[in-house]
PDB file of N, CA and C in Angstrom:
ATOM      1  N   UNK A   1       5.742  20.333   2.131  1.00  0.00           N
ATOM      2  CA  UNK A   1       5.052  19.078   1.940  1.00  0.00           C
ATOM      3  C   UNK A   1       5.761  18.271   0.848  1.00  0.00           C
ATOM      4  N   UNK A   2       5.990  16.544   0.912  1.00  0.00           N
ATOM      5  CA  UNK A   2       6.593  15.839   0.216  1.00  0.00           C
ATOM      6  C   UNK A   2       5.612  15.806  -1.066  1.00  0.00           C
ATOM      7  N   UNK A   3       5.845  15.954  -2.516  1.00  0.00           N
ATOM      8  CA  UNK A   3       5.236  15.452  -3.665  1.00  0.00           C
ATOM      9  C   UNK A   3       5.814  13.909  -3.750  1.00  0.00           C
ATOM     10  N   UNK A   4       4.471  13.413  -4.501  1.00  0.00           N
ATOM     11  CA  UNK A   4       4.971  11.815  -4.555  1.00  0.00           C
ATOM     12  C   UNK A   4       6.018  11.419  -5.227  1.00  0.00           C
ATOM     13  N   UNK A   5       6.685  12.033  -6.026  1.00  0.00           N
ATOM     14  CA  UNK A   5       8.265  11.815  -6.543  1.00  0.00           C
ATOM     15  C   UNK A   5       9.421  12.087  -5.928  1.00  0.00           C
ATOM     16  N   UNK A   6       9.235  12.660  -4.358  1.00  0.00           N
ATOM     17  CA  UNK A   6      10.124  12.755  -3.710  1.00  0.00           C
ATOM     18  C   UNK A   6      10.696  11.854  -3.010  1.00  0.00           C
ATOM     19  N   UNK A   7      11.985  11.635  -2.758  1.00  0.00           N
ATOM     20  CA  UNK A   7      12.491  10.558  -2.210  1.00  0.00           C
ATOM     21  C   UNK A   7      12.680  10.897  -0.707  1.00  0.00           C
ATOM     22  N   UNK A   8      12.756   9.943   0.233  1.00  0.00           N
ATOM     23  CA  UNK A   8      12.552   9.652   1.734  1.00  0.00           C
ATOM     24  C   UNK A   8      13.280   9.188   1.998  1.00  0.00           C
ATOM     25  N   UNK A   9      14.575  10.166   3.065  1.00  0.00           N
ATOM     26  CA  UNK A   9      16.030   9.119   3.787  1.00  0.00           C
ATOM     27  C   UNK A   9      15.189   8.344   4.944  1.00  0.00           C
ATOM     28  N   UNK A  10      16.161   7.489   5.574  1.00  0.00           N
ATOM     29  CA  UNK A  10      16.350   6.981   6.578  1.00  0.00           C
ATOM     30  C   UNK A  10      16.090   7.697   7.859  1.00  0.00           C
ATOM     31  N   UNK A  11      17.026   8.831   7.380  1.00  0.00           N
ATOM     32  CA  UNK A  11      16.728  10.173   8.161  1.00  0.00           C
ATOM     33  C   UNK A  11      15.661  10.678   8.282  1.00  0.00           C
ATOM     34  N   UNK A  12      14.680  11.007   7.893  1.00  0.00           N
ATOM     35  CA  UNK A  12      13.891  11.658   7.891  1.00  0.00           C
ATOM     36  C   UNK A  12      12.512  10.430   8.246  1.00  0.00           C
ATOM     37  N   UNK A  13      12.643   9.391   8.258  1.00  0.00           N
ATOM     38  CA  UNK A  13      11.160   8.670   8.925  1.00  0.00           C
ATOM     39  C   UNK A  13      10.714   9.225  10.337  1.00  0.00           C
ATOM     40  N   UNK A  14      11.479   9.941  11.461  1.00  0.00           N
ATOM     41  CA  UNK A  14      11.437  10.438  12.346  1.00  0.00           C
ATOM     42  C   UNK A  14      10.364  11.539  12.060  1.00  0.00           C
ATOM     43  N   UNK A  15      10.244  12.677  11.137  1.00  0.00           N
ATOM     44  CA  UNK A  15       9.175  13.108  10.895  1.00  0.00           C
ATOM     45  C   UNK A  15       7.934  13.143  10.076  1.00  0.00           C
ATOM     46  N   UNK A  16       7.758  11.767  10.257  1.00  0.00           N
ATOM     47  CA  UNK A  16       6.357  11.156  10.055  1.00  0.00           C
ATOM     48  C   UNK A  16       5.936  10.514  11.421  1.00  0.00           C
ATOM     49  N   UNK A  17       4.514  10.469  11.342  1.00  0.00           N
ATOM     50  CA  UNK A  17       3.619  10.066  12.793  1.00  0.00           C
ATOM     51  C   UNK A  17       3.331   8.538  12.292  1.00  0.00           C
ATOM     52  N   UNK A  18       3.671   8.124  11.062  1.00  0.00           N
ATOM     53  CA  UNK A  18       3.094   6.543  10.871  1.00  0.00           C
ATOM     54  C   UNK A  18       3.776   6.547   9.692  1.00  0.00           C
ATOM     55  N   UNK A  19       4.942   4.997   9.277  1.00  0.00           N
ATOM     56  CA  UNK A  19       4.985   4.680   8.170  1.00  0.00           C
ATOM     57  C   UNK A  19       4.437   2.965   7.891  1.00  0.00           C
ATOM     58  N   UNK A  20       3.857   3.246   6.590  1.00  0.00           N
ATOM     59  CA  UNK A  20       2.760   2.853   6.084  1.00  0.00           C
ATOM     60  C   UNK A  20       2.894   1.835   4.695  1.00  0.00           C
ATOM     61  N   UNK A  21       2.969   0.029   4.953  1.00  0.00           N
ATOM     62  CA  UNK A  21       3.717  -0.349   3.734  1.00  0.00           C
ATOM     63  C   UNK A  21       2.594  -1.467   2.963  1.00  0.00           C
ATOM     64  N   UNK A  22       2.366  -0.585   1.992  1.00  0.00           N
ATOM     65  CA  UNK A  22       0.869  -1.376   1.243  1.00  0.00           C
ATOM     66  C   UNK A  22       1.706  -2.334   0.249  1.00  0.00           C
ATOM     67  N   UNK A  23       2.522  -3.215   0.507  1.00  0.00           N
ATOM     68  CA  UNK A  23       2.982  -4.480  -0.336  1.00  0.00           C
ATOM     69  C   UNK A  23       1.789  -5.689   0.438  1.00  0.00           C
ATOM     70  N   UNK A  24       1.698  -6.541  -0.557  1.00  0.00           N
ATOM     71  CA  UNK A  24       1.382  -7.610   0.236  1.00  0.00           C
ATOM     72  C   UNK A  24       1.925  -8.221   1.778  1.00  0.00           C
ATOM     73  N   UNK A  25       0.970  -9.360   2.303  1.00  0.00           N
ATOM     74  CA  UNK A  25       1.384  -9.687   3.616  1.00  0.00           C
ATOM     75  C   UNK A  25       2.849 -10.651   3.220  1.00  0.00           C
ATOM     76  N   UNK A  26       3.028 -11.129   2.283  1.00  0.00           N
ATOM     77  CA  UNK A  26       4.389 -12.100   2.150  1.00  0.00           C
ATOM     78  C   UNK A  26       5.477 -11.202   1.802  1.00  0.00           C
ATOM     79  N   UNK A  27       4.969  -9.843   0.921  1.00  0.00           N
ATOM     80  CA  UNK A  27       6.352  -9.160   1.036  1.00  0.00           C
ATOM     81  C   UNK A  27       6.125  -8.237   2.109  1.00  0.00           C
ATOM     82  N   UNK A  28       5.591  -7.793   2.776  1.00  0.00           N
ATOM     83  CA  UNK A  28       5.920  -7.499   4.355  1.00  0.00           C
ATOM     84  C   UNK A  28       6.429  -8.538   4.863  1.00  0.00           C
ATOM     85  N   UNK A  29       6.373  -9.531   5.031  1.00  0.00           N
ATOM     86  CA  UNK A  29       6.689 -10.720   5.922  1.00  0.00           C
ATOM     87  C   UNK A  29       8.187 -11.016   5.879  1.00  0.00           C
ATOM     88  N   UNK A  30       8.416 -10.498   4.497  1.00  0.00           N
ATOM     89  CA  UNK A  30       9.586 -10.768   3.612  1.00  0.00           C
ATOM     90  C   UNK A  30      11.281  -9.608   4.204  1.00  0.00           C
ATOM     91  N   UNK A  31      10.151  -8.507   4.290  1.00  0.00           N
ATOM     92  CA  UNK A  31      11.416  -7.415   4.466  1.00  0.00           C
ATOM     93  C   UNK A  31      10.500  -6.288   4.776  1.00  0.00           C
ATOM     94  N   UNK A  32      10.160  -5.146   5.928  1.00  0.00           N
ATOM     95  CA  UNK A  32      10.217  -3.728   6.169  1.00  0.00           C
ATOM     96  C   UNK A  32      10.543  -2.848   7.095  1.00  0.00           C
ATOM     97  N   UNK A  33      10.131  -1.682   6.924  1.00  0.00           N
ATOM     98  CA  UNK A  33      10.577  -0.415   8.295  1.00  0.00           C
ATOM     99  C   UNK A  33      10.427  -0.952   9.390  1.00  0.00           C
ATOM    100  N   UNK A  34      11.141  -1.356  10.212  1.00  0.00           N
ATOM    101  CA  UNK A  34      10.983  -1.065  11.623  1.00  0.00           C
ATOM    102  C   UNK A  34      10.039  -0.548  11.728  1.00  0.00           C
ATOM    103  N   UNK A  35       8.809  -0.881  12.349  1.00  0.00           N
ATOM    104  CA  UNK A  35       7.900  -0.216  12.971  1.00  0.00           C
ATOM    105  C   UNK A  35       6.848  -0.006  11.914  1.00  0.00           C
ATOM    106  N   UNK A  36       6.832  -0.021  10.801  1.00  0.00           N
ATOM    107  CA  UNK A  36       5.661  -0.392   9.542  1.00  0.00           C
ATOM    108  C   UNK A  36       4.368  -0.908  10.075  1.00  0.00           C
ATOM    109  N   UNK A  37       3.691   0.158   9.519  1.00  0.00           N
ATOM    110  CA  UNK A  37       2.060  -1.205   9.620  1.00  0.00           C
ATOM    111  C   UNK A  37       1.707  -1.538   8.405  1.00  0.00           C
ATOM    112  N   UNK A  38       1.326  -2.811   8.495  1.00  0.00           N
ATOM    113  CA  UNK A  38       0.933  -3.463   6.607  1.00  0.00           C
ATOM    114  C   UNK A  38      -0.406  -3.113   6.561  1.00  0.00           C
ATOM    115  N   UNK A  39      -0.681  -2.401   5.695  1.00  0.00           N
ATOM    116  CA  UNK A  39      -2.014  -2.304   4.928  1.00  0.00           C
ATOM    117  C   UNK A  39      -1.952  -2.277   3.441  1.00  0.00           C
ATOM    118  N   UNK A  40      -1.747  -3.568   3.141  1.00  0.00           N
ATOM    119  CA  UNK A  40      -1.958  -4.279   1.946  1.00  0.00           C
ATOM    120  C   UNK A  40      -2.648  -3.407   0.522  1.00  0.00           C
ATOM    121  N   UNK A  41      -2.516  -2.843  -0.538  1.00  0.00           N
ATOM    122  CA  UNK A  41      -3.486  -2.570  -1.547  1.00  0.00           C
ATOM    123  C   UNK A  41      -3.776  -4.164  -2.593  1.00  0.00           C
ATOM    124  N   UNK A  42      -3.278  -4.804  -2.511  1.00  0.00           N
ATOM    125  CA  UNK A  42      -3.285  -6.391  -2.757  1.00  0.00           C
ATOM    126  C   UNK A  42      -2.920  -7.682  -1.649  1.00  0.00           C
ATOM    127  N   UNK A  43      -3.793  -8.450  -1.601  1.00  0.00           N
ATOM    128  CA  UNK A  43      -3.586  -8.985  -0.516  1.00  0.00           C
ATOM    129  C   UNK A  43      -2.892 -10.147  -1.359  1.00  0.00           C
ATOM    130  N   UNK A  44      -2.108 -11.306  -1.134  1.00  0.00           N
ATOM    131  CA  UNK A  44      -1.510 -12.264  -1.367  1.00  0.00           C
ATOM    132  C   UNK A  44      -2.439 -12.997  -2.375  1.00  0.00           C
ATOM    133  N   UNK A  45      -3.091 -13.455  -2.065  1.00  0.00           N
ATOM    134  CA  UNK A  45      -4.493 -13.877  -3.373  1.00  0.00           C
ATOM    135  C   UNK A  45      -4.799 -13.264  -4.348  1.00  0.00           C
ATOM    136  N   UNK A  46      -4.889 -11.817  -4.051  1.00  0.00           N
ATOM    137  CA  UNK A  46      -5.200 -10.843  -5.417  1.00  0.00           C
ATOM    138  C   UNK A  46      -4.263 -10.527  -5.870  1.00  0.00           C
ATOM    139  N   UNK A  47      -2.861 -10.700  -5.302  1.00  0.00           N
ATOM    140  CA  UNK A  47      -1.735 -10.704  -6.181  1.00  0.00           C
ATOM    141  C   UNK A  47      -1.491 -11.462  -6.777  1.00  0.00           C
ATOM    142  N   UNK A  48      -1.252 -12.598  -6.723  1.00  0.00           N
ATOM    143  CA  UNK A  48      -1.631 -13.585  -7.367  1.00  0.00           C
ATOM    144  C   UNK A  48      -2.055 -13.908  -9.075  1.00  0.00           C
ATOM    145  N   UNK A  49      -3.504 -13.888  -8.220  1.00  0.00           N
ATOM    146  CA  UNK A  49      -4.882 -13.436  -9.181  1.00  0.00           C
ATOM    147  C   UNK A  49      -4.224 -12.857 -10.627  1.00  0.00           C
ATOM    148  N   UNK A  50      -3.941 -11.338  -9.863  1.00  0.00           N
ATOM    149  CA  UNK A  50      -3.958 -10.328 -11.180  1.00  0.00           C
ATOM    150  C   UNK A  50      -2.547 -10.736 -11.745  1.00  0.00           C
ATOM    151  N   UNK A  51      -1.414 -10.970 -11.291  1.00  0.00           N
ATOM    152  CA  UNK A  51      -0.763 -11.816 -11.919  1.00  0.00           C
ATOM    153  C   UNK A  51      -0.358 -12.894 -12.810  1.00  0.00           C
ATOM    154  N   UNK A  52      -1.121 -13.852 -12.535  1.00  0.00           N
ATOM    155  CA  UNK A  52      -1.934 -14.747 -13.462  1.00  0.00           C
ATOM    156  C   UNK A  52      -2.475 -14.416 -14.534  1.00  0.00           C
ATOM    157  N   UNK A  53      -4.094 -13.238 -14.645  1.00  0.00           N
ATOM    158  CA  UNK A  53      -4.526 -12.602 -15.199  1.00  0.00           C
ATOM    159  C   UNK A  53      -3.422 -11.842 -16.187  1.00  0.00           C
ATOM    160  N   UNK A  54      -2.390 -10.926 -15.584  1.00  0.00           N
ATOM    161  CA  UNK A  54      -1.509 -10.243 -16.556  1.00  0.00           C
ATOM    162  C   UNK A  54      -0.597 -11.000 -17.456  1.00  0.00           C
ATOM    163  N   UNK A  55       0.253 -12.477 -17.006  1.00  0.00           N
ATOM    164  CA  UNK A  55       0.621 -13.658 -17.786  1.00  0.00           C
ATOM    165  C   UNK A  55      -0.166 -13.647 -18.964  1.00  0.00           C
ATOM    166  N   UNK A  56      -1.534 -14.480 -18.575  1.00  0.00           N
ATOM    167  CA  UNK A  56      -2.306 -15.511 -19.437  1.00  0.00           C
ATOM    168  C   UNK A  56      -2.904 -14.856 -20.373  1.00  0.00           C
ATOM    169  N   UNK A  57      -3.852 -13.577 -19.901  1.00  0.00           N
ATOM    170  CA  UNK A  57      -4.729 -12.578 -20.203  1.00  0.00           C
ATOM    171  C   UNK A  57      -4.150 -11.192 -21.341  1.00  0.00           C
ATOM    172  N   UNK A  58      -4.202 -11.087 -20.140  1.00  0.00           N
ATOM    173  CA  UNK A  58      -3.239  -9.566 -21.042  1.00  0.00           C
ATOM    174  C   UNK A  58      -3.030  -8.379 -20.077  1.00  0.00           C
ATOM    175  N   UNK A  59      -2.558  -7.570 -20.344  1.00  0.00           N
ATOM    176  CA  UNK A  59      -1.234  -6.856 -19.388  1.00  0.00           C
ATOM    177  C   UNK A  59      -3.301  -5.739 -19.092  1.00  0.00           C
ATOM    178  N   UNK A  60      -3.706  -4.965 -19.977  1.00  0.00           N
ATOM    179  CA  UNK A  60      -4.674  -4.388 -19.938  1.00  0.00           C
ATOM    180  C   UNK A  60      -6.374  -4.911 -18.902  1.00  0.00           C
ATOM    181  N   UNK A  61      -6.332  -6.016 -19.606  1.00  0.00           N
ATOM    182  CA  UNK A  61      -6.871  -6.922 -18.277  1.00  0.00           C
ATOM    183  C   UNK A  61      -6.731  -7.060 -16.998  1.00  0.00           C
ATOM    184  N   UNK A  62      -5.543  -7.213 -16.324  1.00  0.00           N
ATOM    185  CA  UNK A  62      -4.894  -7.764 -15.282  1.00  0.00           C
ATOM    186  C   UNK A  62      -4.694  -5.996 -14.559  1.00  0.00           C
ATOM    187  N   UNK A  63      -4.846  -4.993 -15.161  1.00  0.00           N
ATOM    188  CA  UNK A  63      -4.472  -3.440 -14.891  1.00  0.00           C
ATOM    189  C   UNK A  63      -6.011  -3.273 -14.456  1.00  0.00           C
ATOM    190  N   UNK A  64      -6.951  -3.366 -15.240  1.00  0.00           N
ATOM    191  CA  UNK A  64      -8.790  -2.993 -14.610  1.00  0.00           C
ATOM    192  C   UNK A  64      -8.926  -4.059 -13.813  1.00  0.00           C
ATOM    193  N   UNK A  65      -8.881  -4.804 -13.671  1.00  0.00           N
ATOM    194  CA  UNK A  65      -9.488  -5.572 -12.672  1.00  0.00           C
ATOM    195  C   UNK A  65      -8.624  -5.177 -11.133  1.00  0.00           C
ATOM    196  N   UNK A  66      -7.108  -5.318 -11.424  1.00  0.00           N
ATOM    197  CA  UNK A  66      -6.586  -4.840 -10.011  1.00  0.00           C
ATOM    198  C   UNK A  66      -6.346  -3.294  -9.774  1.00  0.00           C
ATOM    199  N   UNK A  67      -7.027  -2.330 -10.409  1.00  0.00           N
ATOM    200  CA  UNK A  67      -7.300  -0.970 -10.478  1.00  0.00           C
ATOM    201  C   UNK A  67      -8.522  -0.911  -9.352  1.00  0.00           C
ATOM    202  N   UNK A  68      -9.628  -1.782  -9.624  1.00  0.00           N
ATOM    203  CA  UNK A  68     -10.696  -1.899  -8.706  1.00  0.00           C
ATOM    204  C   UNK A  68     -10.085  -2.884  -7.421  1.00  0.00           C
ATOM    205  N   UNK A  69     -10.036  -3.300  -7.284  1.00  0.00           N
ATOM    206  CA  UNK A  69      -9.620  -4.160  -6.161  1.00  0.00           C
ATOM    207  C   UNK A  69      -8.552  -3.044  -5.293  1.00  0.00           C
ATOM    208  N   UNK A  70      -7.825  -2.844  -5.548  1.00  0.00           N
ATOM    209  CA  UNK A  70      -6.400  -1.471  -5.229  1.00  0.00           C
ATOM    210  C   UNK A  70      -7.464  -0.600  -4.152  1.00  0.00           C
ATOM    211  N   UNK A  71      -8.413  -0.134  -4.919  1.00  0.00           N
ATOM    212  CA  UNK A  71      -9.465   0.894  -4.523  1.00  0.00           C
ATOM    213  C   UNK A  71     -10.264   0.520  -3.551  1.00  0.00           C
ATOM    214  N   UNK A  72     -10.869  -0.791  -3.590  1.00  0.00           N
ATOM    215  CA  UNK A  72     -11.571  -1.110  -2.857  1.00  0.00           C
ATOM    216  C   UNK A  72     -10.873  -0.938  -1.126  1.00  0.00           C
ATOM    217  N   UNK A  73      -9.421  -1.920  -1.310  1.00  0.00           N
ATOM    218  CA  UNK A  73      -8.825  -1.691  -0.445  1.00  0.00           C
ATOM    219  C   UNK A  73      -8.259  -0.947   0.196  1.00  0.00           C
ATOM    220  N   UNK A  74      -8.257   0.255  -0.629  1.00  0.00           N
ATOM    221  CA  UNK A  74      -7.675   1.633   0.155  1.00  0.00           C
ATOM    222  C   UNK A  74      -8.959   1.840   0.571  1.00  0.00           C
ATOM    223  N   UNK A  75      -9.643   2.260   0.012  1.00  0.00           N
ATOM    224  CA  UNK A  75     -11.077   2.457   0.702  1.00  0.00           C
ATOM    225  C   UNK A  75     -11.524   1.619   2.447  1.00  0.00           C
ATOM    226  N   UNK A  76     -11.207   0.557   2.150  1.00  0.00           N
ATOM    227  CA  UNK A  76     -11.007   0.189   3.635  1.00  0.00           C
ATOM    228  C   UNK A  76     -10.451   0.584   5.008  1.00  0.00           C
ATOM    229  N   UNK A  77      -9.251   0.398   3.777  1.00  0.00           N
ATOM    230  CA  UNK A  77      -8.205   0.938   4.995  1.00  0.00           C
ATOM    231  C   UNK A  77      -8.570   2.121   5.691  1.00  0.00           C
ATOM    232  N   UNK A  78      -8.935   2.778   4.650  1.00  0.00           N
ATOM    233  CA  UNK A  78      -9.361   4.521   5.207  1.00  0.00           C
ATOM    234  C   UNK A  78     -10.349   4.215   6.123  1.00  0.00           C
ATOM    235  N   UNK A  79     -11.441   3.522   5.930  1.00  0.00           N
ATOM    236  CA  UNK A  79     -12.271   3.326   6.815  1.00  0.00           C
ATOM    237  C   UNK A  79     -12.037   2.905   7.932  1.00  0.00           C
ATOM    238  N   UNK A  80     -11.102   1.918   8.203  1.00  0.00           N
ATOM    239  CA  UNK A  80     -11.138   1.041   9.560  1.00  0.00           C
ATOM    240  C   UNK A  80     -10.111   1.256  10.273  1.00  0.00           C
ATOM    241  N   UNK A  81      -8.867   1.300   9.519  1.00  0.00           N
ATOM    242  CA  UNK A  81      -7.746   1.901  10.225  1.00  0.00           C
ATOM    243  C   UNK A  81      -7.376   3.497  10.148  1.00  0.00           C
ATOM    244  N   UNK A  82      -7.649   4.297   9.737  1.00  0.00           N
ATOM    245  CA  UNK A  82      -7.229   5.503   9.570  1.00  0.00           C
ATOM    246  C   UNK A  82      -8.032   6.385   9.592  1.00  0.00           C
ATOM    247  N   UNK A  83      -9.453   6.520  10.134  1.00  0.00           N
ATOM    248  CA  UNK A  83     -10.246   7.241  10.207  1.00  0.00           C
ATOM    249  C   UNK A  83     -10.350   8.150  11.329  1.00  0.00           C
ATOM    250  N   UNK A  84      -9.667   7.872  12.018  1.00  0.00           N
ATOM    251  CA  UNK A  84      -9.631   8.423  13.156  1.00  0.00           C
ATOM    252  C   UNK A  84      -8.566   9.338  13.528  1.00  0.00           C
ATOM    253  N   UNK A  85      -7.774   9.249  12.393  1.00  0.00           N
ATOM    254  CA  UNK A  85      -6.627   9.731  13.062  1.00  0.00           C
ATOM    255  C   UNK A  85      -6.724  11.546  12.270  1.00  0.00           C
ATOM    256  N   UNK A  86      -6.211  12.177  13.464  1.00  0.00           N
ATOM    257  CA  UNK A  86      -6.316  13.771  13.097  1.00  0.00           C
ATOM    258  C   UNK A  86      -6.026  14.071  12.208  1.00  0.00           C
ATOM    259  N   UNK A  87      -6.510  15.732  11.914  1.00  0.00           N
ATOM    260  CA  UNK A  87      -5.827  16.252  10.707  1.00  0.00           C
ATOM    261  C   UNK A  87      -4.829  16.611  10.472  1.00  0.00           C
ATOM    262  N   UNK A  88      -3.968  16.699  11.264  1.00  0.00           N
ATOM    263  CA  UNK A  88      -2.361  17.098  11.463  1.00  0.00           C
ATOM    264  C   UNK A  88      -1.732  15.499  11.283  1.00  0.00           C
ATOM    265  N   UNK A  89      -2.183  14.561  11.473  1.00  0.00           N
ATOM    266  CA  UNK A  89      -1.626  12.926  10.836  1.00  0.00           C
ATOM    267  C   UNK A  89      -0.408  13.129   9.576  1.00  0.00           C
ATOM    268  N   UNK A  90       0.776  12.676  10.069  1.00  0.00           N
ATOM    269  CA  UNK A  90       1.148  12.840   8.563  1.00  0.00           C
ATOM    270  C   UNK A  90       2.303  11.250   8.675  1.00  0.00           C
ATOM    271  N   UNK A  91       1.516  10.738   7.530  1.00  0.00           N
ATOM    272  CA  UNK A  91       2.081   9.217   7.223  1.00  0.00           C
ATOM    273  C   UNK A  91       2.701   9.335   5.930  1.00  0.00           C
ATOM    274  N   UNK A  92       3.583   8.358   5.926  1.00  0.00           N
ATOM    275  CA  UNK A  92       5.073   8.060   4.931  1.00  0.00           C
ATOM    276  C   UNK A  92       3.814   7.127   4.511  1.00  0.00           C
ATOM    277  N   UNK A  93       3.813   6.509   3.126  1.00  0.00           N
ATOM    278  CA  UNK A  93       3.161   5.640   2.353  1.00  0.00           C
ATOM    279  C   UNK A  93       4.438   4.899   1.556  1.00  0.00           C
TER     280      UNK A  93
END
C-alpha cells in the first residue's frame, strides 16, 4: 500500500481504478491526468475567499476557516460521488 509521501510514476496510474484531482475547477481546467475526475476540496470562490482572507487577515485565519470548508467538501464528495464504490476501490488522490 502507497503512504502519502510516496511518489506516483506515470507508470504506475494503470494500477489505480480512479485518479482523483481535488485542485479547483480553473486549475483542473488549466492542466490534468488524462482521464481525472475533479472533485474540488476548494471550489474557485473558496479559493479565492481564503486567499484573500490569508493576504489581508492572517495566514492562521485563512488556515481555520478553509480547514472547515476542505472538510465539508470531502465530506461530500464521499457522499455523492464515492459511496458506492467497493471495498477493493483503490484511487490515486
Amino acid at each position: 500500500m502507497l503512504q502519502s509521501t510516496d511518489l506516483v510514476t506515470v507508470a504506475q496510474l494503470a494500477e489505480f481504478d480512479e485518479v482523483i484531482d481535488v485542485r479547483s475547477e480553473a486549475e483542473y481546467a488549466q492542466d490534468h491526468i488524462t482521464g481525472a475526475i475533479n472533485c474540488p476540496v476548494l471550489s474557485d470562490e473558496e479559493r479565492a475567499r481564503i486567499g484573500t482572507i490569508y493576504k489581508q487577515v492572517s495566514a492562521f485565519e485563512a488556515k481555520k476557516i478553509g480547514a472547515a470548508l476542505v472538510s465539508r467538501n470531502i465530506a461530500h464528495h464521499i457522499e455523492v460521488a464515492f459511496a458506492q464504490r467497493p471495498r477493493t476501490w483503490r484511487p490515486l488522490v
